[in-house]
N, C-alpha and C. Protein backbone atom coordinates (compact mmCIF):
# COMPACT_ATOMS: atom_id res chain seq x y z
N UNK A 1 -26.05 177.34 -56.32
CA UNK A 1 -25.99 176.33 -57.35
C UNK A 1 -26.18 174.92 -56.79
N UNK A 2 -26.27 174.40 -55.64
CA UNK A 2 -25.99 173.05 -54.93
C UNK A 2 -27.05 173.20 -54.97
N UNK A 3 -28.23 173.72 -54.94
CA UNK A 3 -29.72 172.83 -55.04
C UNK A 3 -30.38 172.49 -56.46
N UNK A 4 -29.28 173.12 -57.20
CA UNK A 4 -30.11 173.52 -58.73
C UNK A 4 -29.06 171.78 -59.14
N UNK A 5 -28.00 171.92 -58.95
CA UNK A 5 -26.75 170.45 -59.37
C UNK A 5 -27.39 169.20 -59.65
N UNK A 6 -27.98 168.53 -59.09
CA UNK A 6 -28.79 167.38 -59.13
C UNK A 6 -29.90 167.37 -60.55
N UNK A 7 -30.62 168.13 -60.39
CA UNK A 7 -31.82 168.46 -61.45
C UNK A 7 -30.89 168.89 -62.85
N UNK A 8 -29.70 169.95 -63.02
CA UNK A 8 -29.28 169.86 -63.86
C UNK A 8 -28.75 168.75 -64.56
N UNK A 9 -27.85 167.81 -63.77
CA UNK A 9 -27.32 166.36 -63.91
C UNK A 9 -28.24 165.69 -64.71
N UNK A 10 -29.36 165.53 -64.23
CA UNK A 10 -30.43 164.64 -64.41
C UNK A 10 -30.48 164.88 -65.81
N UNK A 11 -31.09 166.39 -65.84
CA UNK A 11 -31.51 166.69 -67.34
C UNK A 11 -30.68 166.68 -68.41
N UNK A 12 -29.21 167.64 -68.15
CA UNK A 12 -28.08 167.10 -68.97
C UNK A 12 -28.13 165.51 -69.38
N UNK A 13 -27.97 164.49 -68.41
CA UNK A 13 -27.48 163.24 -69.09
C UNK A 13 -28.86 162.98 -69.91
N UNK A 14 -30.57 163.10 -69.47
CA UNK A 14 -31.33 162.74 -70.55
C UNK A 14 -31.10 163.43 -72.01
N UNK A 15 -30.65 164.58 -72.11
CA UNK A 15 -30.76 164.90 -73.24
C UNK A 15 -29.51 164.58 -73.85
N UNK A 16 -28.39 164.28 -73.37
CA UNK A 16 -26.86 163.87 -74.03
C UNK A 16 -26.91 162.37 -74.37
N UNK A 17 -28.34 161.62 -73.64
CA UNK A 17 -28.86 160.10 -73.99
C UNK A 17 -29.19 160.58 -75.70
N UNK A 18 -29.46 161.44 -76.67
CA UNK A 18 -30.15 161.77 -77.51
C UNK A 18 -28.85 162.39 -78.67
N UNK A 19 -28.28 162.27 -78.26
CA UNK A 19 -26.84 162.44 -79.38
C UNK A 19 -26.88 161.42 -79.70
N UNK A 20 -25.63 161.78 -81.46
CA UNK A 20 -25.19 161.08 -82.00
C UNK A 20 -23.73 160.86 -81.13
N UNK A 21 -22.93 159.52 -81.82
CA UNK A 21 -21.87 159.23 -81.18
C UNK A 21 -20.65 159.93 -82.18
N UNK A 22 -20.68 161.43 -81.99
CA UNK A 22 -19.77 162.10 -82.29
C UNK A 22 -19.26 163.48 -81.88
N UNK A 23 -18.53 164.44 -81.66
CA UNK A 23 -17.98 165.31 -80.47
C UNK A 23 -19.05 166.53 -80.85
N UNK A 24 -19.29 167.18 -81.95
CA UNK A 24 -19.65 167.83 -82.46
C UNK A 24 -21.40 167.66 -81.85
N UNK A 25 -21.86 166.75 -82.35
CA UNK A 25 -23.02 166.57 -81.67
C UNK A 25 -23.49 166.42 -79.83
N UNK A 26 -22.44 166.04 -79.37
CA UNK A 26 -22.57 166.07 -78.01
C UNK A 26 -22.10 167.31 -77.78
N UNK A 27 -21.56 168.40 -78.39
CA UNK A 27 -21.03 169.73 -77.92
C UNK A 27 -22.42 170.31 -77.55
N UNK A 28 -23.04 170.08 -78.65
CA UNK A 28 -24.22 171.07 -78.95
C UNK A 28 -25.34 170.44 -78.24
N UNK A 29 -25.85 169.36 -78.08
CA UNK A 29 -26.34 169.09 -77.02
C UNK A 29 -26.36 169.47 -75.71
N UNK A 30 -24.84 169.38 -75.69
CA UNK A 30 -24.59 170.01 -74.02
C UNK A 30 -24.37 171.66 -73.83
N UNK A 31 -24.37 172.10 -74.95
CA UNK A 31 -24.78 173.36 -74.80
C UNK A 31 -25.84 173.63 -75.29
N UNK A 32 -26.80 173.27 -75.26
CA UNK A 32 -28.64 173.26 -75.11
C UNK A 32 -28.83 172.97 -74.12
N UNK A 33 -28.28 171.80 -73.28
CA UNK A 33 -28.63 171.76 -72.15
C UNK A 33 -27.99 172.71 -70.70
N UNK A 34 -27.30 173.20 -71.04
CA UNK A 34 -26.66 173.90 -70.10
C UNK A 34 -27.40 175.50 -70.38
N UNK A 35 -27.78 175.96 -71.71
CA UNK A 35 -28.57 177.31 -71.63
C UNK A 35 -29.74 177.04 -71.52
N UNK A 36 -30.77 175.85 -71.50
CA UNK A 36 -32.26 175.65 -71.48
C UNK A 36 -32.20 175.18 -70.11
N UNK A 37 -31.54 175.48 -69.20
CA UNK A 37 -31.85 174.82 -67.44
C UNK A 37 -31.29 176.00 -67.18
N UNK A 38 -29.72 176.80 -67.23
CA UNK A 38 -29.25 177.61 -66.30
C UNK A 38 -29.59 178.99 -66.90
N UNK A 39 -30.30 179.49 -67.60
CA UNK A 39 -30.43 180.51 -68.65
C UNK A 39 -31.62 180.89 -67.69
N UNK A 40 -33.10 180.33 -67.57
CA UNK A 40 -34.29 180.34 -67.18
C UNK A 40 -33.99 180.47 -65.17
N UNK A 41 -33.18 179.73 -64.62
CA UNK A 41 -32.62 180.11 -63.19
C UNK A 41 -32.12 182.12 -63.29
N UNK A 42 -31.12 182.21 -64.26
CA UNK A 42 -30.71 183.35 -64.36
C UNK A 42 -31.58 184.30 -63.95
N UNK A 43 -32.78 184.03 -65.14
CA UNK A 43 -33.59 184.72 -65.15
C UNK A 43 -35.13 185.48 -64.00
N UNK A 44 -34.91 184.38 -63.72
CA UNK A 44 -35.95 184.40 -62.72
C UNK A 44 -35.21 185.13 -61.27
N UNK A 45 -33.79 184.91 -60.90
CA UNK A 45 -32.56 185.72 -59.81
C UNK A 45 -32.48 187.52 -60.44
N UNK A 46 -32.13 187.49 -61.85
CA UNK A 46 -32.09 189.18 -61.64
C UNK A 46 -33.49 189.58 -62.07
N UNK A 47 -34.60 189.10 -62.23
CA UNK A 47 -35.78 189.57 -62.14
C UNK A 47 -36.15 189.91 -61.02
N UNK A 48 -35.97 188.67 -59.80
CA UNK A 48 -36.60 189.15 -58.62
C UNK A 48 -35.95 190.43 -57.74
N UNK A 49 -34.51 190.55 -58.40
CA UNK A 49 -33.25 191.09 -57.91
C UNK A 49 -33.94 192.65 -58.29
N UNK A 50 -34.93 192.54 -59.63
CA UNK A 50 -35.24 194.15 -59.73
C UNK A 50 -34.78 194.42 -61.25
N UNK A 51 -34.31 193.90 -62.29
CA UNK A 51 -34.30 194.27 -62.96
C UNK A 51 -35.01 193.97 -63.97
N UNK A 52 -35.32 194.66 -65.00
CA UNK A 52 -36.55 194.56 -66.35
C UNK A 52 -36.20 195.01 -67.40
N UNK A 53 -37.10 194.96 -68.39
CA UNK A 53 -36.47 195.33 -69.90
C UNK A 53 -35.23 194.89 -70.81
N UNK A 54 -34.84 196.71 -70.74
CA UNK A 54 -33.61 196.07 -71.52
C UNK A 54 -32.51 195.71 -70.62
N UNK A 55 -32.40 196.26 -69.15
CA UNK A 55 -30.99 195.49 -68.41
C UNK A 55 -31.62 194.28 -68.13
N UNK A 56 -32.75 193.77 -68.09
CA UNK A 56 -32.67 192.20 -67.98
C UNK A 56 -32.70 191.52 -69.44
N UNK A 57 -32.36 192.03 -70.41
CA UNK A 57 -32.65 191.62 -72.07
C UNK A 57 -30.60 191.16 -72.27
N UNK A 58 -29.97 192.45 -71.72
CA UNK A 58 -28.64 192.48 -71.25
C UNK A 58 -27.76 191.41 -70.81
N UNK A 59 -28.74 191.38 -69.78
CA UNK A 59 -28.06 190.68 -68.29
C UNK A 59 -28.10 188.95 -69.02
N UNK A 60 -29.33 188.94 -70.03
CA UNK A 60 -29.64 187.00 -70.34
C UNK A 60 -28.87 187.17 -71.24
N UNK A 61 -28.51 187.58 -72.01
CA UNK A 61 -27.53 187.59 -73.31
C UNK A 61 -26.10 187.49 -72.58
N UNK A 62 -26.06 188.20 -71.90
CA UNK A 62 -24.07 188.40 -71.03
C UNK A 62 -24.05 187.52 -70.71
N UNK A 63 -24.94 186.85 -69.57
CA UNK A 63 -25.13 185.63 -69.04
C UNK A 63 -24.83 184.18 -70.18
N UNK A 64 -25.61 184.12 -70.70
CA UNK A 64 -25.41 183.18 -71.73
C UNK A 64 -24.41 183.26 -72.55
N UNK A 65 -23.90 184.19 -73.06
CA UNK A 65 -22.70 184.12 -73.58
C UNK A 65 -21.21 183.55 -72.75
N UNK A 66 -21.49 184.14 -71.71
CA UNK A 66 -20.45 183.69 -70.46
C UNK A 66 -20.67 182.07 -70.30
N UNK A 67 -21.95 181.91 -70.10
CA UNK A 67 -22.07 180.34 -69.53
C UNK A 67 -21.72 179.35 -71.26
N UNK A 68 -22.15 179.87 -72.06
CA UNK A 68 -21.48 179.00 -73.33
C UNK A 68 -19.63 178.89 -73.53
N UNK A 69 -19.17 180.31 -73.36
CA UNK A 69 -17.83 180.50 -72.95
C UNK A 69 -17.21 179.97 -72.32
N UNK A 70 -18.01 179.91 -71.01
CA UNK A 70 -16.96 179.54 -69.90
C UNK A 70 -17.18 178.17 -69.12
N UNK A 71 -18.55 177.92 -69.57
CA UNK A 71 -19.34 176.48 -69.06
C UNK A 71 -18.86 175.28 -69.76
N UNK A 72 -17.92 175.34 -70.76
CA UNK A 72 -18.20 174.05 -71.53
C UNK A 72 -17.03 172.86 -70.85
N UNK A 73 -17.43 171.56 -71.13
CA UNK A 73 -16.84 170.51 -70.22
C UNK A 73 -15.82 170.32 -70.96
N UNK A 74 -14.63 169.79 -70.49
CA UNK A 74 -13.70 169.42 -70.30
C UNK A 74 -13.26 168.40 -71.67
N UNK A 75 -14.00 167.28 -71.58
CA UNK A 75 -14.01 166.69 -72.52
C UNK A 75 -15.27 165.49 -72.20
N UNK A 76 -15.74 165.48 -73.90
CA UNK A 76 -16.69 164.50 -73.84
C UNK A 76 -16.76 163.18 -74.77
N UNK A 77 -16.69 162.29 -74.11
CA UNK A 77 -16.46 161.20 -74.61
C UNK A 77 -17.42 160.23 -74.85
């Protein structure tokens, strides 16, 4: 994840530049931005890793559900 950190940063704050100034809208922002950068990394790791179809159809759905779950910040202000 330390080479991917930087580029995510980047892209997170351009697109959280694009909210409204309210929690609801920056939620969802930042969870667009957190599955449209780390979703597509996922993907491309258990592909090369060997998997296809439906365990990689699986694996992006578990994945993403986890990273919406378990990814979300702290608080945003």
């Amino acid at each position: 994840m330390v080479p991917v950190a930087r580029p995510y940063g980047v892209w997170r704050d351009w697109l959280l530049q694009r909210t409204r100034p309210n929690r609801l809208s920056k939620f969802l922002w930042d969870s667009l931005a957190l599955v449209s950068f780390q979703v597509p990394i996922y993907v491309a790791i258990i592909a090369i890793s060997g998997a296809s179809g439906r365990g990689l159809l699986l694996g992006v759905i578990g994945a993403t559900v986890m990273m919406l779950a378990l990814g979300r910040p702290s608080k945003l202000d």
